[in-house]
Protein backbone atom coordinates (compact mmCIF):
# COMPACT_ATOMS: atom_id res chain seq x y z
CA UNK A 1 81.64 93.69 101.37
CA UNK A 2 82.36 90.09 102.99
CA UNK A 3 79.87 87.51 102.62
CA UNK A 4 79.21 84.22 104.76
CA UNK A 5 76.74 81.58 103.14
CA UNK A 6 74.39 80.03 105.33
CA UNK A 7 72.13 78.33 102.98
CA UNK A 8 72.06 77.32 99.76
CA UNK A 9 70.46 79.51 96.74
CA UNK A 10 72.62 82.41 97.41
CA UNK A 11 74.53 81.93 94.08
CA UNK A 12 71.27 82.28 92.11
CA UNK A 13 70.05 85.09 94.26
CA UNK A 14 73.41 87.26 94.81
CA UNK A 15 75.21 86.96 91.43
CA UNK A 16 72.69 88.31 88.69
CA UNK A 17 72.48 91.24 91.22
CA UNK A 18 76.26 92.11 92.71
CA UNK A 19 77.05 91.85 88.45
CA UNK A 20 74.31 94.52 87.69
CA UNK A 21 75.71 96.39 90.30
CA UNK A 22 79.33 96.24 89.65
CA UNK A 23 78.74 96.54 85.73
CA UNK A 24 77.28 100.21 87.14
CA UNK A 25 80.20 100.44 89.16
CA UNK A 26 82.33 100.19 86.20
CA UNK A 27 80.65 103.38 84.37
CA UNK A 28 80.91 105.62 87.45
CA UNK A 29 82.93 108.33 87.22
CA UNK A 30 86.10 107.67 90.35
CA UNK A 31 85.71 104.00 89.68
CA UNK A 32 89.75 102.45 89.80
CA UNK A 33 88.64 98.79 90.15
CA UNK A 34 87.18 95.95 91.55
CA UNK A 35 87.39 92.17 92.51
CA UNK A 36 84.66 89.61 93.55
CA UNK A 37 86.94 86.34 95.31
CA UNK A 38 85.76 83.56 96.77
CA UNK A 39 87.47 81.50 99.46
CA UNK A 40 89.13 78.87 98.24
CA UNK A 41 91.27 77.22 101.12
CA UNK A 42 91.37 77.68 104.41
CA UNK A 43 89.31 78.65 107.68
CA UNK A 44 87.85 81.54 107.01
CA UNK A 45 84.52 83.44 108.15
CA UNK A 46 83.50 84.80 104.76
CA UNK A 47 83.19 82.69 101.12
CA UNK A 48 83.03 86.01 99.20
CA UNK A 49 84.58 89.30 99.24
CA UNK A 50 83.84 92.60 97.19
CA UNK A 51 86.88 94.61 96.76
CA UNK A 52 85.97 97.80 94.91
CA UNK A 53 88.72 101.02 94.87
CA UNK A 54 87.01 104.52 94.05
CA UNK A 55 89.61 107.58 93.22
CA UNK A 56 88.07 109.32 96.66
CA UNK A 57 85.36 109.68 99.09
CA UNK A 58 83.27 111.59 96.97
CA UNK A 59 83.12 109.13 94.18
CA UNK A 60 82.18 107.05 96.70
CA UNK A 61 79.21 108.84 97.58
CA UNK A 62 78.12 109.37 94.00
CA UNK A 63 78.48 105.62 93.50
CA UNK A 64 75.99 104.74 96.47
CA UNK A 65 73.85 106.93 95.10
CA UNK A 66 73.95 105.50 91.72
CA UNK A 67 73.51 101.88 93.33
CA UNK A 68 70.66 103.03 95.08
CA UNK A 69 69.06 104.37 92.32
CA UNK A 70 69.52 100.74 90.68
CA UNK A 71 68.22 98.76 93.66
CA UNK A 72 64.88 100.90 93.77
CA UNK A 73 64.62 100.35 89.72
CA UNK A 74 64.99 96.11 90.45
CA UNK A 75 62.83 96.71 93.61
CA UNK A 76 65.92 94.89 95.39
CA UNK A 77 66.37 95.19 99.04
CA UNK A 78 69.92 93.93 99.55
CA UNK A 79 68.80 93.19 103.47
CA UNK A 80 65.83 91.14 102.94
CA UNK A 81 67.15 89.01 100.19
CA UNK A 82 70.44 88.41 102.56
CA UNK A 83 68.03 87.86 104.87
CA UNK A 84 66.03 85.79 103.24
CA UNK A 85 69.02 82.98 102.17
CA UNK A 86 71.15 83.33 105.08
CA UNK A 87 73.91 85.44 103.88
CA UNK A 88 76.31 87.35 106.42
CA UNK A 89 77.42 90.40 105.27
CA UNK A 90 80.46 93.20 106.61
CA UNK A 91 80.41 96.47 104.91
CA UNK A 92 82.60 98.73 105.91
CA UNK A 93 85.13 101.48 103.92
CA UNK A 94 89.09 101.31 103.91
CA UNK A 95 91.73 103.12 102.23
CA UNK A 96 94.86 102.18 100.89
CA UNK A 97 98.17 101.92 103.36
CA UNK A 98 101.63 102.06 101.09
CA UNK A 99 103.74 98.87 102.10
């Protein structure tokens, strides 16, 4: 997931939570890895970026599920709370290419 900050709060509002979530991450069975970076030079859309690999499409699923699970126990709606401090966000799956 890329994010784009439009307002400020998102730090205290988006960390605690994308932590929780990849700590669960981290204990799901297909996890490989992960990286959270922030921008740091240049012109770029997004200031964040969630990298997570999963060992295949089916440990994706399971993961979802398992984050879904987590966000109904927190009562957090990812939407309204991006929403709600102006974040951006681009979700979308890839899979590796070999250089």
């Amino acid at each position: 997931m890329a994010c784009q900050r439009e307002s400020i709060g998102w730090t205290s509002s988006l960390f605690p939570a994308t932590r929780r979530i990849h700590s669960l991450f981290k204990a799901q069975p297909g996890f490989l890895q992960d990286f959270v970076l922030q921008q740091s030079s240049g012109a770029g859309e997004f200031n964040f970026v969630n990298i997570v690999e999963w060992a295949s499409q089916e440990t994706i699923e399971n993961a979802r599920a398992a984050v879904l699970a987590l966000h109904r126990e927190m009562n957090f709606n990812p939407q309204e709370m991006f929403a709600r401090i102006g974040i951006k966000a681009d979700r979308a799956n890839y899979k590796r290419l070999e250089a």
